[in-house]
Protein backbone atom coordinates (compact mmCIF):
# COMPACT_ATOMS: atom_id res chain seq x y z
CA UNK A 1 6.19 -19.21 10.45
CA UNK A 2 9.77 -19.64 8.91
CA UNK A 3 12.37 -17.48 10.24
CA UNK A 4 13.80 -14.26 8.76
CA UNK A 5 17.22 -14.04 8.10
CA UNK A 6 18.98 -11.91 5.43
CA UNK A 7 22.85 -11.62 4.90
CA UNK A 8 25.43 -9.13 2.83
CA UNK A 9 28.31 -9.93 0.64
CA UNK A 10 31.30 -7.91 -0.13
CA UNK A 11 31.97 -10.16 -3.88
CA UNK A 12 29.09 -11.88 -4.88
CA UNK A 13 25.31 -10.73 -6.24
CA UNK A 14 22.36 -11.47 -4.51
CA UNK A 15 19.47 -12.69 -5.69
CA UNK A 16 15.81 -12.52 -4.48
CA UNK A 17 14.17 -16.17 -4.53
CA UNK A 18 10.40 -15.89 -5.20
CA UNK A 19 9.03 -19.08 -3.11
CA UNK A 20 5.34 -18.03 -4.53
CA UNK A 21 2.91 -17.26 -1.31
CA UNK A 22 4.43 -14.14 -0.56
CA UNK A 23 7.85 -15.77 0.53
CA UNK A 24 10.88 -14.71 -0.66
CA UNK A 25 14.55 -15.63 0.48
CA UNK A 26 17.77 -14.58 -0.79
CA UNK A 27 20.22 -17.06 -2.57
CA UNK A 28 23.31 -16.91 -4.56
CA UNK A 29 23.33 -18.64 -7.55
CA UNK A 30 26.60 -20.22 -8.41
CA UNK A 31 28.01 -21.25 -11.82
CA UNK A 32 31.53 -21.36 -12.78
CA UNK A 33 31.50 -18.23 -13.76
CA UNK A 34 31.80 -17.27 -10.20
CA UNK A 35 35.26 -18.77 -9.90
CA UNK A 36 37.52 -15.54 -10.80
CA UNK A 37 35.89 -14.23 -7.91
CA UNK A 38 37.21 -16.82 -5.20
CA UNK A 39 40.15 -15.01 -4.82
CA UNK A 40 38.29 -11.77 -3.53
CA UNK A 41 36.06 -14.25 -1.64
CA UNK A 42 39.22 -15.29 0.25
CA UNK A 43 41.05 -12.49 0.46
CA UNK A 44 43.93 -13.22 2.49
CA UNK A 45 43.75 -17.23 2.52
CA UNK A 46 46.84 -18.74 1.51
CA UNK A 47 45.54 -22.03 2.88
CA UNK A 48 42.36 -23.56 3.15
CA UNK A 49 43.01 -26.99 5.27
CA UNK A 50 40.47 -30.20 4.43
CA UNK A 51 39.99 -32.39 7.40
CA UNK A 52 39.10 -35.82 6.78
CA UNK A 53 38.52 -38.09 3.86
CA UNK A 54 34.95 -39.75 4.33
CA UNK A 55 32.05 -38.93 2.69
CA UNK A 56 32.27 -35.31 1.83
CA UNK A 57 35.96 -34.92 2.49
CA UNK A 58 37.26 -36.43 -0.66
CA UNK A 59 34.43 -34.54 -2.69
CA UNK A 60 35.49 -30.97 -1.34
CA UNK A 61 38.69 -31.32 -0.97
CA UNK A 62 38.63 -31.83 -5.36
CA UNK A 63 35.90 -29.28 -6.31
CA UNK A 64 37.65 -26.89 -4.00
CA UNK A 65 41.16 -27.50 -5.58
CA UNK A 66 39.96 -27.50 -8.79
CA UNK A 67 38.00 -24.12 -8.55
CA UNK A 68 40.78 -22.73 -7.34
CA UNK A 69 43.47 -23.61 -10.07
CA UNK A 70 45.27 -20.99 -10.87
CA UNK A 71 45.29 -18.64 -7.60
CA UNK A 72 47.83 -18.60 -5.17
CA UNK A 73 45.53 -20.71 -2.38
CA UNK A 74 46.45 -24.37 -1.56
CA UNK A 75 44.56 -26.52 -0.86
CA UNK A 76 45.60 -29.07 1.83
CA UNK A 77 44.07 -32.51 3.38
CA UNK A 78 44.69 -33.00 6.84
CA UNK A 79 44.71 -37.24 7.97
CA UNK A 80 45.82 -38.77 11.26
CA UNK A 81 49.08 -39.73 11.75
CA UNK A 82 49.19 -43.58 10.14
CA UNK A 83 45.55 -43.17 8.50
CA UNK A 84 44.52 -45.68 6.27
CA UNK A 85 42.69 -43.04 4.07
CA UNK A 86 46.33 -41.15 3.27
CA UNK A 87 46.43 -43.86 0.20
CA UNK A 88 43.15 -43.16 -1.56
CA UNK A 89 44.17 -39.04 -1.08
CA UNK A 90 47.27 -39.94 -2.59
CA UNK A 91 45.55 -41.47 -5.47
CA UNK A 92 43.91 -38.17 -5.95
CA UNK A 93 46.93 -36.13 -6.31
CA UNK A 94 47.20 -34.71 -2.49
CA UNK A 95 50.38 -36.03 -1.04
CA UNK A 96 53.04 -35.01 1.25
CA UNK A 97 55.53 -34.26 -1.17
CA UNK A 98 53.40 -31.03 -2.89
CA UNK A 99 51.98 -29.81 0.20
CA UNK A 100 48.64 -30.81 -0.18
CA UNK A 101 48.58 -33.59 2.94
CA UNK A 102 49.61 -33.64 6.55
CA UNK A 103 48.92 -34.31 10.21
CA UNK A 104 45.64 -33.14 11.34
CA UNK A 105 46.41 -30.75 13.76
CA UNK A 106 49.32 -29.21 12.16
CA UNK A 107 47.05 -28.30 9.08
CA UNK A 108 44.83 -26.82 11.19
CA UNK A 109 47.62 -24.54 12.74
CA UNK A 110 48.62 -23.35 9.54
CA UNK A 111 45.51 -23.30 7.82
CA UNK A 112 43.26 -19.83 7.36
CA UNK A 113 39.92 -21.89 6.40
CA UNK A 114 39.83 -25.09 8.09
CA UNK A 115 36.89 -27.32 7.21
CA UNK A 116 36.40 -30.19 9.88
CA UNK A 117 34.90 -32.74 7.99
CA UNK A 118 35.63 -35.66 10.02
CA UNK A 119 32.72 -38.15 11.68
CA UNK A 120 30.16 -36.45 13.95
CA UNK A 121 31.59 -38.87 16.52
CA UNK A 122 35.35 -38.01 15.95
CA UNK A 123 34.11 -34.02 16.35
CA UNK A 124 32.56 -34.63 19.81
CA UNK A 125 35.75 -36.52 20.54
CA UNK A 126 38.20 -34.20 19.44
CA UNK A 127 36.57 -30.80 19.33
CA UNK A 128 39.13 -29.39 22.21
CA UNK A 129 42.12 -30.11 20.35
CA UNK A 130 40.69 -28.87 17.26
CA UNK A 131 39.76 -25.34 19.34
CA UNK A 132 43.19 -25.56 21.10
CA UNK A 133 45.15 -25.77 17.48
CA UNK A 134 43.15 -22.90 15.42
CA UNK A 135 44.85 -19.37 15.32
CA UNK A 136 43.00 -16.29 16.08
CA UNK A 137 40.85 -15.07 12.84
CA UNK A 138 40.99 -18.56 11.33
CA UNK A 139 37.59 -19.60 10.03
CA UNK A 140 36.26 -23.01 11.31
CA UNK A 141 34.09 -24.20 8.55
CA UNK A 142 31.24 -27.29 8.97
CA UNK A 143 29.02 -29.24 6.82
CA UNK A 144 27.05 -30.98 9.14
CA UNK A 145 25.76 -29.00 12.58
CA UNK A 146 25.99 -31.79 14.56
CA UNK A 147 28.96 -30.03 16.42
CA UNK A 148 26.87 -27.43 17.44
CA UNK A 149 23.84 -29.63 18.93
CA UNK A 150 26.70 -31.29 20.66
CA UNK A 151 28.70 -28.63 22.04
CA UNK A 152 24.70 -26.79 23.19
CA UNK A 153 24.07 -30.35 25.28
CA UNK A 154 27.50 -29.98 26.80
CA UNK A 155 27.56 -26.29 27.59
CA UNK A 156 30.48 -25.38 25.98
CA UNK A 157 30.81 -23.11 23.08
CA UNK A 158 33.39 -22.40 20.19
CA UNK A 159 36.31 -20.09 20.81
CA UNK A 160 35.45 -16.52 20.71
CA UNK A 161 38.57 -15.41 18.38
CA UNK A 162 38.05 -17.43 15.06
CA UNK A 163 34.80 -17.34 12.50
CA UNK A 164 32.11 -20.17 12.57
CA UNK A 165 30.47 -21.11 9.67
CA UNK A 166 28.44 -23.80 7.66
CA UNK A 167 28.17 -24.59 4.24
CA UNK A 168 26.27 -28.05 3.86
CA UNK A 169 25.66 -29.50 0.75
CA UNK A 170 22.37 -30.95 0.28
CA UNK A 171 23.31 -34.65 -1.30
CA UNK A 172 25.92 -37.52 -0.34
CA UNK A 173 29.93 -36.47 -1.27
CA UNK A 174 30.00 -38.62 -4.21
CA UNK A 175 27.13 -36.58 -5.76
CA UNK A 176 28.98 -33.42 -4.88
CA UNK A 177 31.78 -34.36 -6.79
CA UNK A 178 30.14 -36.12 -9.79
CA UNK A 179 27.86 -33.22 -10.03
CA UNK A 180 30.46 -31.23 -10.50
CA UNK A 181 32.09 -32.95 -12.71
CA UNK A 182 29.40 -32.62 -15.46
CA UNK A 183 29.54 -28.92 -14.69
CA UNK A 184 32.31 -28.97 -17.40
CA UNK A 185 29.37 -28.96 -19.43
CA UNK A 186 26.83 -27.90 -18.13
CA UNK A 187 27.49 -24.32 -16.11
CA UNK A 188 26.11 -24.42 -12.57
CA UNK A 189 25.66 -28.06 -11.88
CA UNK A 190 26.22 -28.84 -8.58
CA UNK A 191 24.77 -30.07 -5.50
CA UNK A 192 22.10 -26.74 -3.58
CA UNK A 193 24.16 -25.61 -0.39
CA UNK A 194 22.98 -24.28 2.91
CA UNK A 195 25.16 -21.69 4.58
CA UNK A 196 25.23 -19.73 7.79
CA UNK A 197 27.45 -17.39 9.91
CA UNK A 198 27.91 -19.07 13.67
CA UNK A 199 30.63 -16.10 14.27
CA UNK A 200 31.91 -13.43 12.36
CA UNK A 201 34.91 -11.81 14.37
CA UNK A 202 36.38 -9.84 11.48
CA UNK A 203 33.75 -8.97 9.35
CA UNK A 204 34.96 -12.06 6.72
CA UNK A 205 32.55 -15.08 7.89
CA UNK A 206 30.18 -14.77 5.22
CA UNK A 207 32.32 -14.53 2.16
CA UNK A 208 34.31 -17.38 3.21
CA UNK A 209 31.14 -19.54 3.10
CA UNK A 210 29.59 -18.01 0.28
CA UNK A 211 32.97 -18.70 -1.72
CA UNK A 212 32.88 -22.28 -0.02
CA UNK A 213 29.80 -22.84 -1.36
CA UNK A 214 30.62 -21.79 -5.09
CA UNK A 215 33.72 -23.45 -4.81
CA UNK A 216 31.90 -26.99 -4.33
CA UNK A 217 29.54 -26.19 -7.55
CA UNK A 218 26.47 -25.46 -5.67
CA UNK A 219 23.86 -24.28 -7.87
CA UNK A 220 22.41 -22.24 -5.50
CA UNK A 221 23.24 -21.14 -2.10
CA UNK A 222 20.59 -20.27 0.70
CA UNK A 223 20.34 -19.52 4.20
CA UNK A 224 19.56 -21.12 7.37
CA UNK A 225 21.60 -21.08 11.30
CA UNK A 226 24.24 -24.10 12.15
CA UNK A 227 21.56 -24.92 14.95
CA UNK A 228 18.30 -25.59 12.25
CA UNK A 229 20.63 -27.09 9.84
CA UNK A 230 21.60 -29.82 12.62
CA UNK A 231 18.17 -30.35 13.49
CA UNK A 232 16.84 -30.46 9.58
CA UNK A 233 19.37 -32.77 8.38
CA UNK A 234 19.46 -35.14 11.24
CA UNK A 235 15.51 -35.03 11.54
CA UNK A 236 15.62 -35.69 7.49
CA UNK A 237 17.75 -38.66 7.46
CA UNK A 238 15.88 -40.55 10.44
CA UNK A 239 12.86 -39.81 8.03
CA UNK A 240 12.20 -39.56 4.39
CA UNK A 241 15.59 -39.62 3.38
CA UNK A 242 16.82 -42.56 4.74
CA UNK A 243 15.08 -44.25 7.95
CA UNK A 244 11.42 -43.51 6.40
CA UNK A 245 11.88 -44.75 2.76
CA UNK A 246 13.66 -48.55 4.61
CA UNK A 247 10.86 -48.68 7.06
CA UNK A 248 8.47 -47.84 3.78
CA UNK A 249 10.23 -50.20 1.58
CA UNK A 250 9.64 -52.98 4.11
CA UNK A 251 6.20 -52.17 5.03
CA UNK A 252 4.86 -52.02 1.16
CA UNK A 253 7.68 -55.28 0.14
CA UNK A 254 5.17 -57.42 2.87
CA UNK A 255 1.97 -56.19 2.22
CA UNK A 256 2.06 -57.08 -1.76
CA UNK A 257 3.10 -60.47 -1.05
CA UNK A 258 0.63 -61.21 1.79
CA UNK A 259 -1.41 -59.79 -1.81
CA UNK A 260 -0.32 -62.54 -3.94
CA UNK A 261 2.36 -60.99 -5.74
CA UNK A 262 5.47 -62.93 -6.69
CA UNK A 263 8.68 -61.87 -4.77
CA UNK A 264 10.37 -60.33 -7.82
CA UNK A 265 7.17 -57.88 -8.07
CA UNK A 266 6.89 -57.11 -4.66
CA UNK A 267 10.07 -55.13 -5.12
CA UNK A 268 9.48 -53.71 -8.22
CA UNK A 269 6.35 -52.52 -6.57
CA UNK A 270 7.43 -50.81 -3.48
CA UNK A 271 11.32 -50.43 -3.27
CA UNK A 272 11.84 -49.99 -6.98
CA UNK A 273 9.25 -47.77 -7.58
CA UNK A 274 10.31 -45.44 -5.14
CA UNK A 275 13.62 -44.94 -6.55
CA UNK A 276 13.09 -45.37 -9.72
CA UNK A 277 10.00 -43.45 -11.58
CA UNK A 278 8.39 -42.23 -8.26
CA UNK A 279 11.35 -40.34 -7.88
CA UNK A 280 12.25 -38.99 -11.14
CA UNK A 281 9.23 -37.95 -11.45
CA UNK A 282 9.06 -36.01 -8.02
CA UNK A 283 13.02 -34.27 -9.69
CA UNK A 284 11.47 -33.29 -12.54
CA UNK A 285 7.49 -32.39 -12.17
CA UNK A 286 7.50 -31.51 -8.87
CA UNK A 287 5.29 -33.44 -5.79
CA UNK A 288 2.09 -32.69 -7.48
CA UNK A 289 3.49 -33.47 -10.93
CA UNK A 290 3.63 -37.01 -9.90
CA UNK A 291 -0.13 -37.39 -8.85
CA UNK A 292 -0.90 -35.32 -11.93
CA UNK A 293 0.96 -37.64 -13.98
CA UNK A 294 -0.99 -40.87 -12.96
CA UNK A 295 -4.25 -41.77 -14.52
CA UNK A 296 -7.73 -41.01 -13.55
CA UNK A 297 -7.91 -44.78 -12.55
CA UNK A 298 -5.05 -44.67 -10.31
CA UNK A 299 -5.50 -41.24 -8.47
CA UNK A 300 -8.42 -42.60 -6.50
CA UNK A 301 -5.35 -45.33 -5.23
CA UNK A 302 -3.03 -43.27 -4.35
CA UNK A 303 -5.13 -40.59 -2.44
CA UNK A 304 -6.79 -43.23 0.15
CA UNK A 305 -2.44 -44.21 0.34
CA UNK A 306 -2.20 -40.60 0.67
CA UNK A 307 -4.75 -39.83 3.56
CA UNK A 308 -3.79 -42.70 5.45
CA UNK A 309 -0.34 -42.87 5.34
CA UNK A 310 0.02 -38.88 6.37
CA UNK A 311 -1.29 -38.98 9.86
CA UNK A 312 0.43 -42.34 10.37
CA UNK A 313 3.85 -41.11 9.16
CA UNK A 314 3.50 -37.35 11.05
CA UNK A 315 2.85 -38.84 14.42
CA UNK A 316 6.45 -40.80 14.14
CA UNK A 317 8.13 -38.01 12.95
CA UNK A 318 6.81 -35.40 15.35
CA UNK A 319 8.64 -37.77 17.96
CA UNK A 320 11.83 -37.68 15.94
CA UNK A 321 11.75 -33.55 15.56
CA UNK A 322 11.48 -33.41 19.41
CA UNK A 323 13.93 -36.25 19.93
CA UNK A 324 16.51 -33.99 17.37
CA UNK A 325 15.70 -30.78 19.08
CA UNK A 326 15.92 -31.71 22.33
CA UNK A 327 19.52 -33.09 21.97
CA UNK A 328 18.47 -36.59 22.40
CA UNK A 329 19.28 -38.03 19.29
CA UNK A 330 23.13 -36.36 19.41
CA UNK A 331 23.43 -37.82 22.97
CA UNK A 332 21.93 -41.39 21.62
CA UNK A 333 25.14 -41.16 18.70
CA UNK A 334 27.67 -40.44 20.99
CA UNK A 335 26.08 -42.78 23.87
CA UNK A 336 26.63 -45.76 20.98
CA UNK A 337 29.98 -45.29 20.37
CA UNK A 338 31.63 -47.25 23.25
CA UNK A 339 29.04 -49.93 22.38
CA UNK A 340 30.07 -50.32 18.65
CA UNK A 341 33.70 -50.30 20.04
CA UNK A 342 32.54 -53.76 21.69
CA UNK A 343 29.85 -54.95 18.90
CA UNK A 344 30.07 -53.08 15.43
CA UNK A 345 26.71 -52.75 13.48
CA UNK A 346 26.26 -55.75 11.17
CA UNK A 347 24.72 -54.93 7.66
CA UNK A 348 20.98 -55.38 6.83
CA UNK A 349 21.44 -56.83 3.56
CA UNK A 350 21.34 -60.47 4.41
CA UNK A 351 17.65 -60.93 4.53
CA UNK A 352 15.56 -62.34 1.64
CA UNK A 353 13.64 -58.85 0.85
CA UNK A 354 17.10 -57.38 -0.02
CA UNK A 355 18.80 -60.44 -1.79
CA UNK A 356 15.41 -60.50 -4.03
CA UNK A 357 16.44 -56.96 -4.33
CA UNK A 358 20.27 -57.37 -6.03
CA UNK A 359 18.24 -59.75 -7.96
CA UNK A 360 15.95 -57.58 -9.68
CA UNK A 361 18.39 -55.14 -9.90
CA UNK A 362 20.85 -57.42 -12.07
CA UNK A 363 17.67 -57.71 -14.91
CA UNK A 364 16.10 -54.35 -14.45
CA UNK A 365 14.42 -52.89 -17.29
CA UNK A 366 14.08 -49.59 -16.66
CA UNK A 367 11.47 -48.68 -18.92
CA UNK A 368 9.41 -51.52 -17.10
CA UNK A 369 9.84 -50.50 -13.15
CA UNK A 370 6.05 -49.94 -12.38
CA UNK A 371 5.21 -46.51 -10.94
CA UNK A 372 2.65 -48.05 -8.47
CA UNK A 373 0.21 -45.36 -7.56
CA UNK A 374 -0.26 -46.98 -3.99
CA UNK A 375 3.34 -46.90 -3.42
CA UNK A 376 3.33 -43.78 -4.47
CA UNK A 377 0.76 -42.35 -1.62
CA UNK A 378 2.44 -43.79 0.51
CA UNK A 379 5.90 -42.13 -0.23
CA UNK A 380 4.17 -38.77 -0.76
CA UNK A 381 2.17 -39.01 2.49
CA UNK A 382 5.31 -39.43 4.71
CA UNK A 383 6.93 -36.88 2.45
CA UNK A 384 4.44 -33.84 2.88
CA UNK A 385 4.01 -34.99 6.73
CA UNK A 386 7.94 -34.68 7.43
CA UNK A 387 7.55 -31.16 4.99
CA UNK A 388 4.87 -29.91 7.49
CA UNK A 389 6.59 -31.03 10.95
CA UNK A 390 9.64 -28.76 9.45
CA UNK A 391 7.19 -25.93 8.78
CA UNK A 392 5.56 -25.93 12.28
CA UNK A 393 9.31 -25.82 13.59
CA UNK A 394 9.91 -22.15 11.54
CA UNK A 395 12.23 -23.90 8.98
CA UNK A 396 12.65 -22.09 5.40
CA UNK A 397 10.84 -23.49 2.26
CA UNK A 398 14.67 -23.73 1.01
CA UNK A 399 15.82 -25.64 3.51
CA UNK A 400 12.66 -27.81 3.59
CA UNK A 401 12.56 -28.17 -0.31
CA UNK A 402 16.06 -29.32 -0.15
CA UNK A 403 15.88 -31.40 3.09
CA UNK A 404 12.89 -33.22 2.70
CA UNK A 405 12.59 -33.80 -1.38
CA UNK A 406 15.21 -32.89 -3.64
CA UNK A 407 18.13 -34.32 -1.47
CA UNK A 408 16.01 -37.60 -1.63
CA UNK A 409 15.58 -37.13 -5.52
CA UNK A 410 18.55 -35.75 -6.81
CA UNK A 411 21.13 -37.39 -4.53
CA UNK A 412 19.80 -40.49 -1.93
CA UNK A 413 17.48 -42.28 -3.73
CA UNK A 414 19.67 -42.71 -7.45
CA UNK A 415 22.24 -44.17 -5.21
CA UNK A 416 19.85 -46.48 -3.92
CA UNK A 417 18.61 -47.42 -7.01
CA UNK A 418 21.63 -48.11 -8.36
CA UNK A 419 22.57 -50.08 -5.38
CA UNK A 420 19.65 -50.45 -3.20
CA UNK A 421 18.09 -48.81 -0.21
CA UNK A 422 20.14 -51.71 1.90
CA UNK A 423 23.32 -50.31 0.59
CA UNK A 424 22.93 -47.08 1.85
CA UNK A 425 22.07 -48.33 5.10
CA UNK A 426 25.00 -50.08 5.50
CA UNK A 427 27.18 -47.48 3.81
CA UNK A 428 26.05 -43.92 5.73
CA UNK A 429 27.60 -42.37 8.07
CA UNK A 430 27.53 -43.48 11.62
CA UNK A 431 24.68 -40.88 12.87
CA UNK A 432 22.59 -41.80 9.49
CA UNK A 433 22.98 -45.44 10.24
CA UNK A 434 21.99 -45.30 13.84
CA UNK A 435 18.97 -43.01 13.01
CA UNK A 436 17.54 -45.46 10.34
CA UNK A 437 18.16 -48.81 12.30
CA UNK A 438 15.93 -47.18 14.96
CA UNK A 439 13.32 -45.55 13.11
CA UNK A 440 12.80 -47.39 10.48
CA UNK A 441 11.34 -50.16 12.26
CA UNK A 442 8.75 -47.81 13.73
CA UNK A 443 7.56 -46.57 10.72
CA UNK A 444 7.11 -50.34 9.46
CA UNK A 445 5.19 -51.04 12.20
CA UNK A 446 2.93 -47.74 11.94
CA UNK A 447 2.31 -48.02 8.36
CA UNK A 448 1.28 -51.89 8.46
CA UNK A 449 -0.49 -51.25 11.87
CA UNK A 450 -2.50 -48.33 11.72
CA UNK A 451 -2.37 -47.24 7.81
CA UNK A 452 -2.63 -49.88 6.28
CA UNK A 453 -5.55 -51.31 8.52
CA UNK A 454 -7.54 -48.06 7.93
CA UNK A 455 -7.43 -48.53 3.94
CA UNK A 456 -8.41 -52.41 4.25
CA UNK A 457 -11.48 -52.16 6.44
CA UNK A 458 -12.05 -48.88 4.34
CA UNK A 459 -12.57 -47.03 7.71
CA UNK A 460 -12.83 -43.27 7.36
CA UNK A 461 -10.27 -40.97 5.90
CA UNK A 462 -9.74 -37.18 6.63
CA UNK A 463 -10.27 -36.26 2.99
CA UNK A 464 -8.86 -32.59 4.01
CA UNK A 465 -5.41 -33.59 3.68
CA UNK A 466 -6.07 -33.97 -0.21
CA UNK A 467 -6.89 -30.31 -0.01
CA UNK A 468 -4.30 -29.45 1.74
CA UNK A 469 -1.83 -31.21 -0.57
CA UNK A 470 -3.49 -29.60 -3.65
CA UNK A 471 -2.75 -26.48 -2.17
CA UNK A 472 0.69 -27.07 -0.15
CA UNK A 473 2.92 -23.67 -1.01
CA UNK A 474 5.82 -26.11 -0.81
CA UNK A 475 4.70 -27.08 -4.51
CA UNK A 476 5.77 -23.41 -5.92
CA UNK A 477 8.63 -23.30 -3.51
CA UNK A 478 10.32 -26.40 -5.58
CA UNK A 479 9.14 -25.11 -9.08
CA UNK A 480 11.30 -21.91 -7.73
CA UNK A 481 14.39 -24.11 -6.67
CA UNK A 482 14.10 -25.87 -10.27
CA UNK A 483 14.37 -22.84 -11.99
CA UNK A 484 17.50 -22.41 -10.47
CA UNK A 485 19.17 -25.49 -11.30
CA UNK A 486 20.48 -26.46 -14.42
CA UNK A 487 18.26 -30.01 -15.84
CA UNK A 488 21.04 -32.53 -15.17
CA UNK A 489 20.71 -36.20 -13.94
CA UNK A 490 23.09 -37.76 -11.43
CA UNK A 491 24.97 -40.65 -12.59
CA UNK A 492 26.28 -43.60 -10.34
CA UNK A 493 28.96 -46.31 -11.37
């Protein structure tokens, strides 16, 4: 069952989320609206210190200065000494000479809201100086819980004098920010938001993330623990996210030319129907709303995909859940980090299945990008099996909604259409990268192996799982999360 947690605010209203089945969760729904309340949100801040300028650090270090136009809070990136990202803040208006950049670790002295945003491997590197340089009653604010898994396989702990908190956006920084960007016209557009309270040593812990979170845009903002965050969202990318859809893309790219179809189709057929209509569809119908949309010809395709795909994917990412849990996959990032020092990953976008990619891409006719219904079981079936391994863990239906679908939809997979699923390989962070490199391989191998066998020598399916997809509550728990969200459409350059 999914965990209860429930949580009070001092400045913003609280609303009750009905997930359908009986399960309800509290959110806050943002807007920018909210924004004359930041002040009483951060009452007391005169500084809120950014650390770092990769993915999301650019991202909230803007949305957060420009909510915050017009109070009395600055907003101030920290770099190290000599970094080469202290240009590109510059070029977004935070600069030395109007106190909005410094040294690391003396914005973190002076900061009252200091949001580490720096690599998962700089944070297990760093971490003690970080501790040693925040005051008493500062808040330490994360994105990411990797920190936490880190500091739990370690045995240490966070200082006992400052607030601990999370808000993690549910999408890549560049959505973040261009998300929020069109909320200049449309009110509440954003990127969702987890938060949750680590430590609360003066009663201010969760109004400093709740104002975090409507700060950044989110649309809505729900609740989870820094410990099931790290183990969703580093579970997630290793799967459908990231590792899952390469592994599938490879897997499906194969089997239609060992079919007969031309190389140009093959990936229009698999990779490009994934992130194109499989995908948009998924954003705006819903899981079932793309089976329901295919024709009565098709369904019959895409459920044997379906039931044979699902126990293939689930056994895979069972291992990864207990691999996350058990601090193994933290331990395998850092563990890789004096390696890379020696041999940096190369990128995976030299091989023929991704340069036929780029060119498709450069001719695409959108209107034209086949929603292949066999592709499309396939997607779903690793989909709903990651969905379930989350539920059997006691995650939310927020968390698992936004983990395991509409952070694919609405974020991941538009970037990788606009620039392929190689790009994003080569382009994640560090623990992302890692994750899919090793995983993505297996599911290739289970799919083509096992799956994929089982459909051609039309061996027998468990026919149950169709049931239990007709029926899966986590259908009504994203019709719930739509209704919260403004209809907008991420845009990539």
């Amino acid at each position: 069952m999914p965990m209860n947690l429930s949580f009070q605010s001092k400045t913003f209203e609280i609303e009750t989320l009905d997930l359908g089945g009986g399960v309800t969760e509290q959110i806050i729904r943002g807007g920018r609206n909210l924004f004359p309340l930041l002040p009483q949100a951060f009452e007391g801040v005169k500084q809120i210190g950014v650390i770092g300028w990769g993915s999301q650090g650019p991202a909230q270090a803007m949305n957060l200065r420009d909510s915050l136009t017009g109070t009395s809070i600055n907003i101030k990136v920290g770099l190290r000494e000599n970094s080469s990202s202290i240009a590109l803040a510059n070029e977004q208006g935070f600069s030395v000479e109007n106190n909005t950049l410094g040294e690391m670790f003396e914005v973190i002295k002076e900061s009252d809201i200091v949001l580490l945003l720096i690599s998962d491997a700089a944070q297990s590197e760093l971490y003690p100086q970080v501790f040693e340089a925040l005051q008493p009653g500062t808040t330490l604010g994360l994105s990411h819980g990797f920190l936490v898994g880190h500091l739990m396989n370690v045995g240490e702990s966070f200082p006992t004098d400052i607030n601990v908190v999370g808000v993690c956006p549910k999408g890549m920084g560049p959505s973040v920010r261009r998300l929020y960007v069109q909320g200049e016209q449309v009110n509440g557009a954003g990127i969702n938001a987890s938060f949750a309270v680590e430590q609360d040593v003066n009663g201010k812990a969760t109004d400093h993330a709740l104002g975090w979170s409507v700060a950044l845009g989110s649309p809505y903002t729900f609740q989870t623990t820094l410990e099931y965050e790290f183990k969703s969202d580093i579970y997630g990318e290793r799967g459908i996210l990231l590792g899952a859809v390469h592994g599938i893309s490879e897997s499906l790219y194969r089997r239609y030319i060992e079919e007969g179809l031309s190389h140009d189709d093959a990936f229009r057929n698999s990779t490009e129907s994934i992130t194109g209509p499989i995908s948009s569809t998924i954003s705006k119908k819903g899981i079932k709303g793309l089976y329901e949309a295919m024709g009565a010809d098709e369904r019959p395709i895409f459920e044997r995909a379906y039931t044979a795909s699902y126990p293939s994917a689930k056994t895979i990412l069972e291992e990864i859940y207990d691999e996350v849990s058990s601090g193994n996959e933290i331990r395998s990032v850092n563990l890789a980090g004096e390696r890379l020092k020696k041999q940096p990953m190369g990128t995976i976008d030299q091989t023929e299945m991704w340069k036929t990619g780029a060119n498709v891409r450069s001719v695409r006719d959108e209107d034209n990008i086949p929603l292949d219904p066999f592709t499309a079981g396939v997607y779903v079936g690793t989909m709903m099996a990651q969905i379930d391994v989350l539920l059997d863990n006691g995650h939310r239906y927020s968390e698992i909604a936004n983990e395991s679908v509409i952070e694919a939809v609405d974020s991941l997979n538009p970037y990788m259409h606009a620039r392929g699923v190689s790009y994003m390989v080569d382009n994640c962070s560090r623990t992302a990268r890692l994750g899919s490199r090793k995983w993505a391989p297996r599911f290739e191998y289970q799919l083509r192996q096992e799956a994929y066998v089982a459909i051609d020598e039309q061996k027998e399916l468990d026919n149950s799982l169709l049931d239990n997809f007709d029926n899966h509550p986590i259908h009504d728990a994203l019709a719930a999360c739509a209704e919260v969200r403004p209809s907008v459409d991420i845009f990539v350059e």
